[in-house]
Protein backbone atom coordinates (compact mmCIF):
# COMPACT_ATOMS: atom_id res chain seq x y z
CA UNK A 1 -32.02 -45.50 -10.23
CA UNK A 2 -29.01 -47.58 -8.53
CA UNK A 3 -26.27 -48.91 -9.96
CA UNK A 4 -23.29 -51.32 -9.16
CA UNK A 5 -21.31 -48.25 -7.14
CA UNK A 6 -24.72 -48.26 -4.96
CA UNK A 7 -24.51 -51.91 -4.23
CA UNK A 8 -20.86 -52.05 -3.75
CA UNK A 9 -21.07 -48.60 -1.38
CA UNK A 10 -23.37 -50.62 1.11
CA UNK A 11 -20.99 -53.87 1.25
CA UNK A 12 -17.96 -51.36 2.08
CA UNK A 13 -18.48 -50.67 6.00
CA UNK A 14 -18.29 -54.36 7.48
CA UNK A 15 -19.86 -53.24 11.03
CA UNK A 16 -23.86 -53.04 10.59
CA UNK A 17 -24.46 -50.97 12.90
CA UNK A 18 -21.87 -48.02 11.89
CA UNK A 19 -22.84 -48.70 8.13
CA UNK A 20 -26.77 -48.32 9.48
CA UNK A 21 -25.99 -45.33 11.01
CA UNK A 22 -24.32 -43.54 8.38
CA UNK A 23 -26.98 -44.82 5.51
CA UNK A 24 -30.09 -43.54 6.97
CA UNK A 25 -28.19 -40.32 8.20
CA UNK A 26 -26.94 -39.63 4.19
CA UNK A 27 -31.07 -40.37 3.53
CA UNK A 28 -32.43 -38.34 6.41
CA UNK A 29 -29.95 -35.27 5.44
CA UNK A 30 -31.34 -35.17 1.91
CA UNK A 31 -34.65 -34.91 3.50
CA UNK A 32 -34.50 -32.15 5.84
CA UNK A 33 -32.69 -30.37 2.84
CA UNK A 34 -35.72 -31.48 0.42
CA UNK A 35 -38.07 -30.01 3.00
CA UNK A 36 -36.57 -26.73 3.74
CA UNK A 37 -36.08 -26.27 -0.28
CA UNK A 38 -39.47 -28.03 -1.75
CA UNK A 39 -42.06 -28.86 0.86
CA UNK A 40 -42.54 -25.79 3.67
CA UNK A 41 -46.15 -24.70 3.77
CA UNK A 42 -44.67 -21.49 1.71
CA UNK A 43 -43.96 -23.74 -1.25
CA UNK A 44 -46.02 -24.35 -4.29
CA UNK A 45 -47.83 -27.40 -5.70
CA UNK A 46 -45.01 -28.22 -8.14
CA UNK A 47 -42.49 -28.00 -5.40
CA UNK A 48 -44.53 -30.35 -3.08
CA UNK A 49 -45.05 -32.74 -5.83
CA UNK A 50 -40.81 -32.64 -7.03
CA UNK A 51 -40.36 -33.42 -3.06
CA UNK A 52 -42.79 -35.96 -3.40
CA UNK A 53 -41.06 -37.79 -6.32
CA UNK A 54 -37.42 -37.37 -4.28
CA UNK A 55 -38.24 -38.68 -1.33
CA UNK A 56 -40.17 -41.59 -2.60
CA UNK A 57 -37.40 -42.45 -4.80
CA UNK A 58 -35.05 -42.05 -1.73
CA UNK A 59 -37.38 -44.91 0.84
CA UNK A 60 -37.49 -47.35 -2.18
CA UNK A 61 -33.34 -46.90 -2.29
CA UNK A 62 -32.97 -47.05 0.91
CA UNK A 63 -35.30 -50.10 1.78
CA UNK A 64 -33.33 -51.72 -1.63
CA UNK A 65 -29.62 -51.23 0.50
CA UNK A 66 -31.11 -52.72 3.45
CA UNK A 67 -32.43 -55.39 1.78
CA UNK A 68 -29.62 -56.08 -0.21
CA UNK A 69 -27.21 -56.05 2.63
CA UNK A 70 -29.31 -58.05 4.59
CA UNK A 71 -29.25 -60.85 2.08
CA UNK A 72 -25.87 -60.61 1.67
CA UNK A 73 -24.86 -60.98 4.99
CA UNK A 74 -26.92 -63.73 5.89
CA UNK A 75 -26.03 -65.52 2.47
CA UNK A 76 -21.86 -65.48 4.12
C-alpha cells in the first residue's frame, strides 16, 4: 500500500532525472535482494510465490510514482 509519505517522497528531488535514478535503483535493490532470498532455483514454491507477491506489489508502486510525478509536473 502507499501512503501520503510515498507521494510526498517522489515530489522531494526536483531534478527528474536524479529522482529517476535513485527510484528505480531503491526498486531494483529490493529485487536482487528478493531474488537471492526467495526466488533462486534452490528455493521452494512458497518462496517463489512470496517473491511473486513482492515484486508485483513493487512494479504497481513504482509505475504509481511515475505516474504520479508525471502528472504533477506537467500539471505546474
Amino acid at each position: 500500500k502507499t501512503n501520503e509519505d510515498f507521494y510526498a517522497d517522489i515530489l522531494k528531488n526536483k531534478d527528474f532525472n536524479a529522482w529517476s535514478k535513485e527510484y528505480a535503483r531503491g526498486f531494483a535493490k529490493t529485487g536482487k535482494s528478493i531474488y537471492y532470498s526467495h526466488a533462486s532455483m534452490s528455493h521452494s514454491w512458497d518462496d517463489w510465490d512470496y517473491a511473486a507477491k513482492v515484486t508485483l506489489a513493487n512494479s504497481q508502486k513504482g509505475t504509481a510514482g511515475y505516474i504520479y510525478r508525471f502528472l504533477h509536473d506537467v500539471s505546474e
